[in-house]
PDB file of N, CA and C in Angstrom:
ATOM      1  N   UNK A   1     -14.284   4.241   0.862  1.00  0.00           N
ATOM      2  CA  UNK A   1     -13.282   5.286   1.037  1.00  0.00           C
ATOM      3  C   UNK A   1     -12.204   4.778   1.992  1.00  0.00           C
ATOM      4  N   UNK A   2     -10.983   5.252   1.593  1.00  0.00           N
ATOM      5  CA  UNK A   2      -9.859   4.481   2.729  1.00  0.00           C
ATOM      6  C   UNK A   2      -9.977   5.680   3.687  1.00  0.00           C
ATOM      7  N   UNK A   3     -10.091   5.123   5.017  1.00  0.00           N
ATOM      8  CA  UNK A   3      -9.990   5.691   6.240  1.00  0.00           C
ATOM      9  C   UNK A   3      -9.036   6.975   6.513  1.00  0.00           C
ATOM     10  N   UNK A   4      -7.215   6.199   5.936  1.00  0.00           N
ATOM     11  CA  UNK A   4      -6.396   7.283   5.786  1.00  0.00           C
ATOM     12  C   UNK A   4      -6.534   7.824   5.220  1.00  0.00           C
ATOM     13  N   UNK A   5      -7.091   8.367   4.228  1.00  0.00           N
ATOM     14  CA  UNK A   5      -7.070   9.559   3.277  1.00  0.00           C
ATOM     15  C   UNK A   5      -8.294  10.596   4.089  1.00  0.00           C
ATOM     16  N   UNK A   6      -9.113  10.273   4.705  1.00  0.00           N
ATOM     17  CA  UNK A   6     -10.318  10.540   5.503  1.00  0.00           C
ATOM     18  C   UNK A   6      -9.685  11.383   6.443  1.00  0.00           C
ATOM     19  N   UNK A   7      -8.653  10.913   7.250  1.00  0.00           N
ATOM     20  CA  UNK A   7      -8.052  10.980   8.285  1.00  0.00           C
ATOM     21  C   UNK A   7      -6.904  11.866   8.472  1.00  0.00           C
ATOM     22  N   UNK A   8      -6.157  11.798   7.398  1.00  0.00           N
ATOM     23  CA  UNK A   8      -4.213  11.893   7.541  1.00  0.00           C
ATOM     24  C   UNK A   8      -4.757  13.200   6.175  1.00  0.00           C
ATOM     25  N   UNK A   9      -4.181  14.462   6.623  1.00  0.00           N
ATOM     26  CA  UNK A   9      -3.763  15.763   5.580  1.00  0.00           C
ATOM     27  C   UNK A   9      -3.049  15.361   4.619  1.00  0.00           C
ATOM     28  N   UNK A  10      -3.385  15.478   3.612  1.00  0.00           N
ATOM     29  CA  UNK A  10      -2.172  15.875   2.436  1.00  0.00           C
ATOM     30  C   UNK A  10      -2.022  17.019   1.898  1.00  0.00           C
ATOM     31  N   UNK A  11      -0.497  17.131   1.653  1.00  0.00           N
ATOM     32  CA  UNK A  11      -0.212  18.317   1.048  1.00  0.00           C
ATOM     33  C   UNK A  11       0.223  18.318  -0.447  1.00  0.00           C
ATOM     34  N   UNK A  12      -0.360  19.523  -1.171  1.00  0.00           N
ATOM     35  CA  UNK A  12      -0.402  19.532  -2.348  1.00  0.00           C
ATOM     36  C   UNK A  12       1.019  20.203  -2.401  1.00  0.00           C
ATOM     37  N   UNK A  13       2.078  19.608  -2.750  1.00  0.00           N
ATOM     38  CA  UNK A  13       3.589  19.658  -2.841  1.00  0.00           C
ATOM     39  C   UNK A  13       3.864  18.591  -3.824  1.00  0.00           C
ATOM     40  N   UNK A  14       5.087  19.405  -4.282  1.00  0.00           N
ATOM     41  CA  UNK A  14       5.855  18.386  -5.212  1.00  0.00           C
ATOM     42  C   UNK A  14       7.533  18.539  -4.899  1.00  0.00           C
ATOM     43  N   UNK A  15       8.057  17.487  -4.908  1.00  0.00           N
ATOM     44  CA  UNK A  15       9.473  17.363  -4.869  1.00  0.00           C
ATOM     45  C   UNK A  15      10.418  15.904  -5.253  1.00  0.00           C
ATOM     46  N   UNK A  16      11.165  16.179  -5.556  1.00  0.00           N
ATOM     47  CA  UNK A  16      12.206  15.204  -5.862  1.00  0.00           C
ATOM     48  C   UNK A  16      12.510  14.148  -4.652  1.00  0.00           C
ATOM     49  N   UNK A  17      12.328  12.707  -5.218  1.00  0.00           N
ATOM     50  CA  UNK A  17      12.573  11.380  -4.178  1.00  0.00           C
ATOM     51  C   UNK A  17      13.504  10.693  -4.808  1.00  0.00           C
ATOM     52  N   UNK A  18      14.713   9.933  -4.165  1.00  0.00           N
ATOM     53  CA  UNK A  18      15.266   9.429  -4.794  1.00  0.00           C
ATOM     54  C   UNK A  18      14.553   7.904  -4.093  1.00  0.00           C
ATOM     55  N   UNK A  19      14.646   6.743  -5.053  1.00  0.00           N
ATOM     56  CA  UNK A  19      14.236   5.436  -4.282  1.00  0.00           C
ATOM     57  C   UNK A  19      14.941   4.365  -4.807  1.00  0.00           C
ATOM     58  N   UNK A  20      15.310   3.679  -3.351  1.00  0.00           N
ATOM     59  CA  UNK A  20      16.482   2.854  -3.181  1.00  0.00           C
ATOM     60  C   UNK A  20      15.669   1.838  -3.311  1.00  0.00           C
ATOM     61  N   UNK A  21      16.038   0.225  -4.163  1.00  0.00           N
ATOM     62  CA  UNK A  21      15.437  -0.800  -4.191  1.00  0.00           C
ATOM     63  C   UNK A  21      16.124  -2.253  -4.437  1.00  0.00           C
ATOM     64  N   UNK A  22      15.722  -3.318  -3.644  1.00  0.00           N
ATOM     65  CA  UNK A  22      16.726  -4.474  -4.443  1.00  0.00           C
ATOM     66  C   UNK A  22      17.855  -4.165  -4.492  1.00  0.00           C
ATOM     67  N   UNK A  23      18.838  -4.509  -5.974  1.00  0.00           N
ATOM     68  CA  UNK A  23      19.764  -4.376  -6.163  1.00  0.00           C
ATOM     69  C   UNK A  23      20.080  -2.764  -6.824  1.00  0.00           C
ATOM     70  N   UNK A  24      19.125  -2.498  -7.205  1.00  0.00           N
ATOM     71  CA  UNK A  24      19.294  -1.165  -7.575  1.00  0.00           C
ATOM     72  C   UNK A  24      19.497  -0.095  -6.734  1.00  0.00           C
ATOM     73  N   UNK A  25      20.302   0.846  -7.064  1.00  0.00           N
ATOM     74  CA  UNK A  25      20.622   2.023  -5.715  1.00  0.00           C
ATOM     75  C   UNK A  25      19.243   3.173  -5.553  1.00  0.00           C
ATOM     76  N   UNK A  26      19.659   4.226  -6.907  1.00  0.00           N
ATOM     77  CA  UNK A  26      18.588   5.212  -6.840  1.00  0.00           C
ATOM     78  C   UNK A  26      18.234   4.772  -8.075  1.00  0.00           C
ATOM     79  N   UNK A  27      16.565   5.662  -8.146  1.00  0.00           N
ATOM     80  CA  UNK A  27      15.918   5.823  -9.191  1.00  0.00           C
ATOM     81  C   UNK A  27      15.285   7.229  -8.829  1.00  0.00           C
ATOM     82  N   UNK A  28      15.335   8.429  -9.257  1.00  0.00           N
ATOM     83  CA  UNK A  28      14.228   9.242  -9.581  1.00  0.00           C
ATOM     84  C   UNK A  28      13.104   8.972  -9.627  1.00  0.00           C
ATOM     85  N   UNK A  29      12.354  10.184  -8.866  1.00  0.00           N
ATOM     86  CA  UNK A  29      10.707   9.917  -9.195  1.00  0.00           C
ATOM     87  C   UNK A  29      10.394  11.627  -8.515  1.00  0.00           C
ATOM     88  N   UNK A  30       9.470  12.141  -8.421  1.00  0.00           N
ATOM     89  CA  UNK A  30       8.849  13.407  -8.175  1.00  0.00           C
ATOM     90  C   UNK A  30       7.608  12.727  -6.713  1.00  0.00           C
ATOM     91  N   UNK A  31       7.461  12.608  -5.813  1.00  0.00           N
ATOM     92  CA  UNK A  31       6.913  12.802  -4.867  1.00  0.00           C
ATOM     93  C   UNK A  31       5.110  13.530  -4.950  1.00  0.00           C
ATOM     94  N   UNK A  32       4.356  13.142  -4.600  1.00  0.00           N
ATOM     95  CA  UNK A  32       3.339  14.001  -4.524  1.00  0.00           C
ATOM     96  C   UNK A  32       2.474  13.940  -3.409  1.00  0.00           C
ATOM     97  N   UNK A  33       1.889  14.717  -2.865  1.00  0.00           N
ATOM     98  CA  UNK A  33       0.751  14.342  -1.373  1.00  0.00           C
ATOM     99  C   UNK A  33       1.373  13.749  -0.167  1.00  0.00           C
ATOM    100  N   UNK A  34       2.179  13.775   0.126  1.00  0.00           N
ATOM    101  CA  UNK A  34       2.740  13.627   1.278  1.00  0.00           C
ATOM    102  C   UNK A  34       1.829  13.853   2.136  1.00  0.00           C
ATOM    103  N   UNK A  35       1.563  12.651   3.173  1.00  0.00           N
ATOM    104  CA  UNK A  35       1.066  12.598   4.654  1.00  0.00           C
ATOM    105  C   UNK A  35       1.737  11.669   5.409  1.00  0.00           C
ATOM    106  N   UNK A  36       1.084  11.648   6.923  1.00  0.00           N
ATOM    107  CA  UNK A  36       2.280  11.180   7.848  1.00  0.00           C
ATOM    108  C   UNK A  36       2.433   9.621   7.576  1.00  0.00           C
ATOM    109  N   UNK A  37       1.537   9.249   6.515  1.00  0.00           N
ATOM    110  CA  UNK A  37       1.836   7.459   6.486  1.00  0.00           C
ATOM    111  C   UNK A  37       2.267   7.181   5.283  1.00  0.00           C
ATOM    112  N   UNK A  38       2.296   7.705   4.306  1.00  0.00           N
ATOM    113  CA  UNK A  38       3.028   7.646   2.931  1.00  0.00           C
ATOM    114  C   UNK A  38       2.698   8.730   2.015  1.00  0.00           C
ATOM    115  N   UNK A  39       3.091   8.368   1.126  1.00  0.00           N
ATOM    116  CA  UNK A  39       2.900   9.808  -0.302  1.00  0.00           C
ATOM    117  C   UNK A  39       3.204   8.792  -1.720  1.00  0.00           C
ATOM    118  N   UNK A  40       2.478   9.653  -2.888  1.00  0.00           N
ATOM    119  CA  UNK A  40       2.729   9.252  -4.164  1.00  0.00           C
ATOM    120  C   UNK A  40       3.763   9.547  -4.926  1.00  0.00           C
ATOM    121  N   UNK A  41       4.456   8.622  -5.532  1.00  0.00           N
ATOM    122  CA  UNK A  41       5.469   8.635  -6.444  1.00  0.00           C
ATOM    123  C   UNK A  41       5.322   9.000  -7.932  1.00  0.00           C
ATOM    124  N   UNK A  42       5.325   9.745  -8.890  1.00  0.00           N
ATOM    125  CA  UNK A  42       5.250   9.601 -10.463  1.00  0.00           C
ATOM    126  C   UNK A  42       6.839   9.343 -10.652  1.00  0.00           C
ATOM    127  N   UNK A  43       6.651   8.040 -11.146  1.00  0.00           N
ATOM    128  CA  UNK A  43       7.682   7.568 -12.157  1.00  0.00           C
ATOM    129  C   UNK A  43       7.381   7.208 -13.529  1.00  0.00           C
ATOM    130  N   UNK A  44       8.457   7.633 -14.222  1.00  0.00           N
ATOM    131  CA  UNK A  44       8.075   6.457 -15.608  1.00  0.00           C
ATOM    132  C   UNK A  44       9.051   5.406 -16.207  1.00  0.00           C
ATOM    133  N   UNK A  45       9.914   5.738 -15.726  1.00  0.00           N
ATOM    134  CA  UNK A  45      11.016   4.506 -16.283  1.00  0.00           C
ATOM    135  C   UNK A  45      11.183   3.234 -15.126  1.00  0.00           C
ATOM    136  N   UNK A  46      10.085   2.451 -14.439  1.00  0.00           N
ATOM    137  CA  UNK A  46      10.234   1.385 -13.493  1.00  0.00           C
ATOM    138  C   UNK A  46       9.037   1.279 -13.147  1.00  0.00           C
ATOM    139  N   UNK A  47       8.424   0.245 -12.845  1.00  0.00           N
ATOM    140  CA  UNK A  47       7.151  -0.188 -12.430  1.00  0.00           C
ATOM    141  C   UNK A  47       7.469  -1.623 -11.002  1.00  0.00           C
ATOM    142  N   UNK A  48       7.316  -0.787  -9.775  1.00  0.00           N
ATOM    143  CA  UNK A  48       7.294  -1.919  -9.039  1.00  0.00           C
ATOM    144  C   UNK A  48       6.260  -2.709  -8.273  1.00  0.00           C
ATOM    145  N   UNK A  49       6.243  -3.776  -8.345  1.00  0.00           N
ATOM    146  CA  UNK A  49       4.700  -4.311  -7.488  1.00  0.00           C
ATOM    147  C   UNK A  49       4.448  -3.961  -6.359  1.00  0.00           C
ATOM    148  N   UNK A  50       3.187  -4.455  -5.972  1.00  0.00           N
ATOM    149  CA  UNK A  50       2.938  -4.148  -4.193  1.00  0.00           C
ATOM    150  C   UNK A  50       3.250  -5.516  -3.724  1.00  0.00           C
ATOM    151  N   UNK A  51       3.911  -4.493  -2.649  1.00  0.00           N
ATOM    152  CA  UNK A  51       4.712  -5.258  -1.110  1.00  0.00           C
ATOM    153  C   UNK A  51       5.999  -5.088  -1.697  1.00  0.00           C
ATOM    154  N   UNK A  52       6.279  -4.368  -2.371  1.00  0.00           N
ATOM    155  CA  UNK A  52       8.006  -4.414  -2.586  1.00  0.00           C
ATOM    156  C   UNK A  52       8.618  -3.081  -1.707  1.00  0.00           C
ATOM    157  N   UNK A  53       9.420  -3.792  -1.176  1.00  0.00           N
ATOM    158  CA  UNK A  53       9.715  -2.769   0.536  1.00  0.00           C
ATOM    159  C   UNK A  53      11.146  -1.672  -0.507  1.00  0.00           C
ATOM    160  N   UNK A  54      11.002  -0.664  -0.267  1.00  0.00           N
ATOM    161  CA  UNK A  54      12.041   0.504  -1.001  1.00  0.00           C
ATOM    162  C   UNK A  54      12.232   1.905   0.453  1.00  0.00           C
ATOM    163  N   UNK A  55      13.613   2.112   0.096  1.00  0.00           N
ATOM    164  CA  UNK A  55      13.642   3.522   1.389  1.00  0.00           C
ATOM    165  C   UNK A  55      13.676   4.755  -0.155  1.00  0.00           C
ATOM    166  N   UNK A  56      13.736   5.771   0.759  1.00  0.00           N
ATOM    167  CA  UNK A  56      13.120   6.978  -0.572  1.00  0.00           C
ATOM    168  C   UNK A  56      14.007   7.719   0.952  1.00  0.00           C
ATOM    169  N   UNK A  57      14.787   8.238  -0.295  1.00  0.00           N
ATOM    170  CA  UNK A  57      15.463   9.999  -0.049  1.00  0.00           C
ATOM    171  C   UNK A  57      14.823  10.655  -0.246  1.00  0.00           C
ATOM    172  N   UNK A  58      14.673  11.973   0.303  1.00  0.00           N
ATOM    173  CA  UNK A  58      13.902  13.260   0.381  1.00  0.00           C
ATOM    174  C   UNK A  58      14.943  14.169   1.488  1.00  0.00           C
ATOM    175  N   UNK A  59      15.249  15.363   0.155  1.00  0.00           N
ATOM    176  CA  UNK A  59      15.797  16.095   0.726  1.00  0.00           C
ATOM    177  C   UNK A  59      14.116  17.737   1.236  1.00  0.00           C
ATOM    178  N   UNK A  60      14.266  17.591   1.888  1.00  0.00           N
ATOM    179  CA  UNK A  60      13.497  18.580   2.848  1.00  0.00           C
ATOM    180  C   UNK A  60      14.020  19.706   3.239  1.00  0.00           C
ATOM    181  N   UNK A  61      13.531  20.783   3.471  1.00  0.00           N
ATOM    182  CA  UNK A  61      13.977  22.118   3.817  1.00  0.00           C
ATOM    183  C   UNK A  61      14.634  21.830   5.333  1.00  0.00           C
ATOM    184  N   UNK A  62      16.110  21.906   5.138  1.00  0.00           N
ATOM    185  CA  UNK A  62      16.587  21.758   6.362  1.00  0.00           C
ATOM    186  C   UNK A  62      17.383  20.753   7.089  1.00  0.00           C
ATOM    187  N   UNK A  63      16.911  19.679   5.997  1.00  0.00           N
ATOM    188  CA  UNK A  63      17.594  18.082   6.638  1.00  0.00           C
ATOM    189  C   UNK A  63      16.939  17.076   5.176  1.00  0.00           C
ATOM    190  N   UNK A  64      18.363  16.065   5.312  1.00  0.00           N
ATOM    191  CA  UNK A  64      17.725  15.341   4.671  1.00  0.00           C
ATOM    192  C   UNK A  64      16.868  13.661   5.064  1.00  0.00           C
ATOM    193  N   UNK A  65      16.268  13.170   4.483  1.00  0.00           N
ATOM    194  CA  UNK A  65      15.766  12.169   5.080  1.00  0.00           C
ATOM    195  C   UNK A  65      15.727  10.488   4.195  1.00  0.00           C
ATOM    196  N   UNK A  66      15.911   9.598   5.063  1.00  0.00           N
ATOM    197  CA  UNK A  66      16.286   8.180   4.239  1.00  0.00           C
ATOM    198  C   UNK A  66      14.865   7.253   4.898  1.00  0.00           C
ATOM    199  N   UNK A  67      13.922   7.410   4.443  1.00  0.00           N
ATOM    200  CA  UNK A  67      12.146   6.835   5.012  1.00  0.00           C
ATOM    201  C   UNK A  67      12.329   5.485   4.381  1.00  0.00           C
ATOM    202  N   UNK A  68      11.927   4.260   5.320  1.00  0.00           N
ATOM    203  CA  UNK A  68      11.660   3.117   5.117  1.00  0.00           C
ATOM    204  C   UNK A  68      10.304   3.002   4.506  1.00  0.00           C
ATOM    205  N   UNK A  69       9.798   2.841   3.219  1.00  0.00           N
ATOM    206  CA  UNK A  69       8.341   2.453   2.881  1.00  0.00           C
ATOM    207  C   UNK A  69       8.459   0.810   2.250  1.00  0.00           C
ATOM    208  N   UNK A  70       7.021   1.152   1.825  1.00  0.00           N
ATOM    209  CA  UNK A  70       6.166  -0.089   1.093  1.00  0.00           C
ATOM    210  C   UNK A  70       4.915  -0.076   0.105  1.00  0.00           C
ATOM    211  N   UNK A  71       5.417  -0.446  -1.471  1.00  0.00           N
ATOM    212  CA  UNK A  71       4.730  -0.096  -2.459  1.00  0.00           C
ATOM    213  C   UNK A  71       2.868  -0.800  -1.979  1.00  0.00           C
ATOM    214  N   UNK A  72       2.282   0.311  -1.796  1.00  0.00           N
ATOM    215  CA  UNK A  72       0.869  -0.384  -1.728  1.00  0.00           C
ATOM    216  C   UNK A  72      -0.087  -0.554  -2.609  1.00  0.00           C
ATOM    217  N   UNK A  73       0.473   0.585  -4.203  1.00  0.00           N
ATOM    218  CA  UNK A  73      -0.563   0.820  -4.719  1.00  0.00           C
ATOM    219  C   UNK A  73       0.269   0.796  -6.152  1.00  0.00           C
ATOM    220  N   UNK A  74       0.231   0.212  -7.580  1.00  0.00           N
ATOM    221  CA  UNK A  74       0.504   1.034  -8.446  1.00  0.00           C
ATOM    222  C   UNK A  74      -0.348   1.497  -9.735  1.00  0.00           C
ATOM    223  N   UNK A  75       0.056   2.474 -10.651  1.00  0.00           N
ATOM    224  CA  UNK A  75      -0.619   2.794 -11.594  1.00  0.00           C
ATOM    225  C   UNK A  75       0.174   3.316 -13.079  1.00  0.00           C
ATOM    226  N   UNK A  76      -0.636   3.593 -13.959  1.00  0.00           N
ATOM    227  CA  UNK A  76      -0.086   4.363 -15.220  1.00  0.00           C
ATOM    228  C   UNK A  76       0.856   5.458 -14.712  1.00  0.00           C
ATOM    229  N   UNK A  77       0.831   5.828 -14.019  1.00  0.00           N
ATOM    230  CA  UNK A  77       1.554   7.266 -13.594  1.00  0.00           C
ATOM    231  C   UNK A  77       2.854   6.734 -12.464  1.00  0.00           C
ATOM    232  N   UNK A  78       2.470   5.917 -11.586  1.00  0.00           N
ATOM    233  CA  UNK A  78       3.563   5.924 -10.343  1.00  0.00           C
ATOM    234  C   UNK A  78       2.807   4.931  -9.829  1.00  0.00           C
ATOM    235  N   UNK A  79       3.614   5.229  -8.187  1.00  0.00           N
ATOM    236  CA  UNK A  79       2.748   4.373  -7.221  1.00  0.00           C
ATOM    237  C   UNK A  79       2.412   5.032  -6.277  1.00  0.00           C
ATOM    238  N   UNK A  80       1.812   4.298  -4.931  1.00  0.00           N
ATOM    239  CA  UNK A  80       1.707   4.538  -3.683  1.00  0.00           C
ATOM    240  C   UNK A  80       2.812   3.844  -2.513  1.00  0.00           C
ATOM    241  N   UNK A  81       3.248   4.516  -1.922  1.00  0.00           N
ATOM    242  CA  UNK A  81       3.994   4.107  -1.120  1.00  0.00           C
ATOM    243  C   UNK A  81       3.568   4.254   0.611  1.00  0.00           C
ATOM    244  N   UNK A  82       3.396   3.242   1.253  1.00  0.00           N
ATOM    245  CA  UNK A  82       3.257   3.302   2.791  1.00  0.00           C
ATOM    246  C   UNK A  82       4.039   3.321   3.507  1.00  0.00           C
ATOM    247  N   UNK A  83       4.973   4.713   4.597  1.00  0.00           N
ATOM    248  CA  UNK A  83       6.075   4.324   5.452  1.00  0.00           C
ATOM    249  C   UNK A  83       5.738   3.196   5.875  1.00  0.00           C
ATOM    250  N   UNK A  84       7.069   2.605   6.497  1.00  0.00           N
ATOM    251  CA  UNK A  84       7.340   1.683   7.336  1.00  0.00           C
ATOM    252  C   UNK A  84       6.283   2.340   8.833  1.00  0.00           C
ATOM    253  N   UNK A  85       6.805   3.255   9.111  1.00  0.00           N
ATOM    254  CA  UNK A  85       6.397   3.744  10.256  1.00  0.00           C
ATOM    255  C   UNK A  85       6.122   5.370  10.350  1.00  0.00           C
ATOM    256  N   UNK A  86       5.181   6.247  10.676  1.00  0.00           N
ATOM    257  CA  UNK A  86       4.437   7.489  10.378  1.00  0.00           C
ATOM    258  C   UNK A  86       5.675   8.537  10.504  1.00  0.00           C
ATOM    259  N   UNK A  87       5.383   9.058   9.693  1.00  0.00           N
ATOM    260  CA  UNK A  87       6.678  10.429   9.586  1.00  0.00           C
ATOM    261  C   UNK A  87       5.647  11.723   9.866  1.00  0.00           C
ATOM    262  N   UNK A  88       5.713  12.028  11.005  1.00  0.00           N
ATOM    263  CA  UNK A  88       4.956  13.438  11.217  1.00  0.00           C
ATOM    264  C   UNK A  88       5.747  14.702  11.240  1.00  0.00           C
ATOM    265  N   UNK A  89       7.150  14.481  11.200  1.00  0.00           N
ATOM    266  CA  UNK A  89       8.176  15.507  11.325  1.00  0.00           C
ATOM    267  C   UNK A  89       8.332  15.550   9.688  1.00  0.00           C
ATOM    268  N   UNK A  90       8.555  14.292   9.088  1.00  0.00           N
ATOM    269  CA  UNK A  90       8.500  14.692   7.992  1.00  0.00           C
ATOM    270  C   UNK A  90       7.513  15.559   6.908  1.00  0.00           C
ATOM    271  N   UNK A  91       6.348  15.027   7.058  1.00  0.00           N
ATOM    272  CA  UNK A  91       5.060  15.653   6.543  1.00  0.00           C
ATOM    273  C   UNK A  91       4.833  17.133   6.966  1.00  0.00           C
ATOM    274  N   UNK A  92       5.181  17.320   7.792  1.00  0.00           N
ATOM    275  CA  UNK A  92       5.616  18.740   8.584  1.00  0.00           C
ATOM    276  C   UNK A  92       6.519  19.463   7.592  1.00  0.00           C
ATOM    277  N   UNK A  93       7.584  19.240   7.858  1.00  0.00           N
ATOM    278  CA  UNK A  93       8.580  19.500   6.762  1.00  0.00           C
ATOM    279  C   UNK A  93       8.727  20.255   5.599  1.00  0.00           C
ATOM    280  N   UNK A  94       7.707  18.749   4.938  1.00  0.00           N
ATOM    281  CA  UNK A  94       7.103  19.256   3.515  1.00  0.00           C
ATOM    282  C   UNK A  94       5.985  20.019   3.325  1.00  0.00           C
ATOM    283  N   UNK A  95       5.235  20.163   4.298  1.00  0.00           N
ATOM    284  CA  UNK A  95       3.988  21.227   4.004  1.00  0.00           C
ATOM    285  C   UNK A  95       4.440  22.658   4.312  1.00  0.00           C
ATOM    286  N   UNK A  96       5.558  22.293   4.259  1.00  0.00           N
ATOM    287  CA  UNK A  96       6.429  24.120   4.984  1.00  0.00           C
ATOM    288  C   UNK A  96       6.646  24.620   3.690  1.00  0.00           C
ATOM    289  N   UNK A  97       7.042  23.683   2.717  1.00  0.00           N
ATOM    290  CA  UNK A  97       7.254  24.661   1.618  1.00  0.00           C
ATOM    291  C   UNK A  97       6.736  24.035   0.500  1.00  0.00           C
ATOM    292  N   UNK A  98       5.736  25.410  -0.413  1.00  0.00           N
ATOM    293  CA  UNK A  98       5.250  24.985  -1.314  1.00  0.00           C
ATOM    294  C   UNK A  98       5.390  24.222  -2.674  1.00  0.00           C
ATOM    295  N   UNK A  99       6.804  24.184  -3.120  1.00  0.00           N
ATOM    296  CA  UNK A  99       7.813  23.240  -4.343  1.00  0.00           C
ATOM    297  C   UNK A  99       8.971  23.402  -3.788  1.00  0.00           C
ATOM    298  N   UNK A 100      10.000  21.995  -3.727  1.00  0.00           N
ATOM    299  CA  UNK A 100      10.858  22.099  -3.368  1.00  0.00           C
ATOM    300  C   UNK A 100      11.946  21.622  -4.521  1.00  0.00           C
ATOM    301  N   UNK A 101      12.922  22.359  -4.858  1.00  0.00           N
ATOM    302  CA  UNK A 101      13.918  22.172  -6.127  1.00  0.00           C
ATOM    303  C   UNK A 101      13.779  20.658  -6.334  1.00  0.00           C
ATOM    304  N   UNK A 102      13.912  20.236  -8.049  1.00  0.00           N
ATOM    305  CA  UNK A 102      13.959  18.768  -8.234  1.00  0.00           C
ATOM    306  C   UNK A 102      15.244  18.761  -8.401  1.00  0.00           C
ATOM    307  N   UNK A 103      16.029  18.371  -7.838  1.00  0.00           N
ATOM    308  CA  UNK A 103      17.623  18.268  -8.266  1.00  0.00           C
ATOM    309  C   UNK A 103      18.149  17.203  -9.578  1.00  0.00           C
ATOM    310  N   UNK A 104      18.663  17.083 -10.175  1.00  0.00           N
ATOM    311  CA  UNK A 104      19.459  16.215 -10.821  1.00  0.00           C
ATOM    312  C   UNK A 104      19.389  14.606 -10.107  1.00  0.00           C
ATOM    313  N   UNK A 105      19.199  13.458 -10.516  1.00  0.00           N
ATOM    314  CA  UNK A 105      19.645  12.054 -10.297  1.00  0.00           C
ATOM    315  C   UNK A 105      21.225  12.159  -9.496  1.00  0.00           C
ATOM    316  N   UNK A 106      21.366  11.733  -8.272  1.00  0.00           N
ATOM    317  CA  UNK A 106      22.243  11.274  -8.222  1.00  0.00           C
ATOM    318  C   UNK A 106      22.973   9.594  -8.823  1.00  0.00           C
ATOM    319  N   UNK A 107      24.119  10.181  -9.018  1.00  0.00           N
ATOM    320  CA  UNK A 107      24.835   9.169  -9.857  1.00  0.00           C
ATOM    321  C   UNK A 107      25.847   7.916  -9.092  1.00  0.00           C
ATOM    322  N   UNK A 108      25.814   8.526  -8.266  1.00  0.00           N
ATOM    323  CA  UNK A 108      26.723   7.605  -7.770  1.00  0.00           C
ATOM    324  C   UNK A 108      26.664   8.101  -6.370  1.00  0.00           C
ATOM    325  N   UNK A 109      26.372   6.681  -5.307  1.00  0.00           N
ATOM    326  CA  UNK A 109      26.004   6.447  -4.126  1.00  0.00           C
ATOM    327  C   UNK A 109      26.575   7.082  -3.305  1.00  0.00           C
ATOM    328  N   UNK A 110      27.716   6.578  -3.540  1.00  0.00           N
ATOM    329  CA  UNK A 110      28.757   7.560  -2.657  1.00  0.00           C
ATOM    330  C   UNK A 110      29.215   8.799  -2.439  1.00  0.00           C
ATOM    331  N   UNK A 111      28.320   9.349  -3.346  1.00  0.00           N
ATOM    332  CA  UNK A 111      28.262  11.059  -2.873  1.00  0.00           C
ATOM    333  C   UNK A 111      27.378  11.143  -2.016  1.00  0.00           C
ATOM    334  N   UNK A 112      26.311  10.452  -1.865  1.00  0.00           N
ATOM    335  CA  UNK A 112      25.197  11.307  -1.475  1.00  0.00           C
ATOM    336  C   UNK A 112      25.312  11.297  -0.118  1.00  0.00           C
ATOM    337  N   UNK A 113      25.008  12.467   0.250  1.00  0.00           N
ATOM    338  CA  UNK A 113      25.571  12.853   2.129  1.00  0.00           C
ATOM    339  C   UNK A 113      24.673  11.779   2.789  1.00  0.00           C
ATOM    340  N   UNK A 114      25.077  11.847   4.483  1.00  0.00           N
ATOM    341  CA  UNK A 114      24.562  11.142   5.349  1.00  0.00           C
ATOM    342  C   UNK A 114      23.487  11.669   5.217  1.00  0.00           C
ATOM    343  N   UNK A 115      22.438  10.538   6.066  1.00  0.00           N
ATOM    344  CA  UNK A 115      20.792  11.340   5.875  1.00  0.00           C
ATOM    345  C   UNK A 115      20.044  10.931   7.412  1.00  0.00           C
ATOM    346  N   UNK A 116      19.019  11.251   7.689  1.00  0.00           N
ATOM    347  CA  UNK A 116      18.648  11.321   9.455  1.00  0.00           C
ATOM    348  C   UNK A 116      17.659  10.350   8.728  1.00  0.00           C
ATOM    349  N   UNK A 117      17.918   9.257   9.742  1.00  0.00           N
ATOM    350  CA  UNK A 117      17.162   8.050   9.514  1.00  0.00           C
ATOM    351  C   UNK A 117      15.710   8.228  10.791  1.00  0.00           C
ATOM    352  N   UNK A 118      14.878   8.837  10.558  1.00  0.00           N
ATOM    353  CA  UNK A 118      14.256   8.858  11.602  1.00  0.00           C
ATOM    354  C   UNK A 118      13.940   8.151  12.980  1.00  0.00           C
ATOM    355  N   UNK A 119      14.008   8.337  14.058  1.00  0.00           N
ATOM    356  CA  UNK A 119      14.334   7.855  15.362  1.00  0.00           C
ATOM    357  C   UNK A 119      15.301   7.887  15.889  1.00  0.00           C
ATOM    358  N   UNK A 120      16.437   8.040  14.738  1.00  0.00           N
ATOM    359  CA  UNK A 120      17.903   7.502  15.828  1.00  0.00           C
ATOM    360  C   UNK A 120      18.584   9.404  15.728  1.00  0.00           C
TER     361      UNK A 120
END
C-alpha cells in the first residue's frame, strides 16, 4: 500500500485542469482526488510518461492556481500527477466544493488571467 494514500485525504471532487507541457501550452483533462501531494488526471487525447514535469491550472472557488507537478503514474484512463511541492491551501480549496464548473479549453494563452503561483 503507498503510504500517501494511507496518510494524505482525498476528496471525491471533480473539476476542470488545464495542463501545460513541453512545447505544448494547454491540454484539458478533468481532475479527480485531489490531496495535498497530487491528484488524478482523466485524459484521453495525450498520454504522457512518468517523470515528465507539467504545471496544471485549476481554477478553484475563489482564486486561481498554476501547481508545479510530476507525472508519476499512467493508465487507460489518465494519470497521476505529484506536486512539485504539497498544496494544502489548495486541497482545502477543493474539498470546499463538491463539483466545480468544467469550463471550455482555453484557446489561446494569452487570455488566460494571471494565476497565484503558490508561495509568492
Amino acid at each position: 500500500m503507498n503510504p500517501e494514500r494511507s496518510l494524505c485525504a482525498r476528496h471525491p471532487v471533480g473539476f476542470a485542469v488545464q495542463i501545460r507541457y513541453g512545447r505544448r501550452r494547454l491540454h484539458s483533462a478533468r481532475g479527480l482526488e485531489p490531496s495535498i501531494h497530487g491528484l488524478y488526471l482523466e485524459l484521453r487525447a495525450i498520454t504522457l510518461p512518468e517523470g515528465t514535469p507539467v504545471e496544471l491550472e485549476i481554477n478553484a472557488p475563489g482564486r486561481q492556481w498554476l501547481v508545479p507537478a510530476v507525472v508519476t503514474r499512467r493508465d487507460r484512463r489518465g494519470i497521476a500527477v505529484r506536486f512539485v511541492d504539497p498544496q494544502p491551501a489548495l486541497a482545502s480549496d477543493l474539498a470546499q466544493a463538491d463539483a466545480l464548473p468544467m469550463p471550455p479549453p482555453a484557446t489561446d494563452p494569452l487570455r488566460v488571467p494571471l494565476l497565484e503561483r503558490p508561495g509568492h
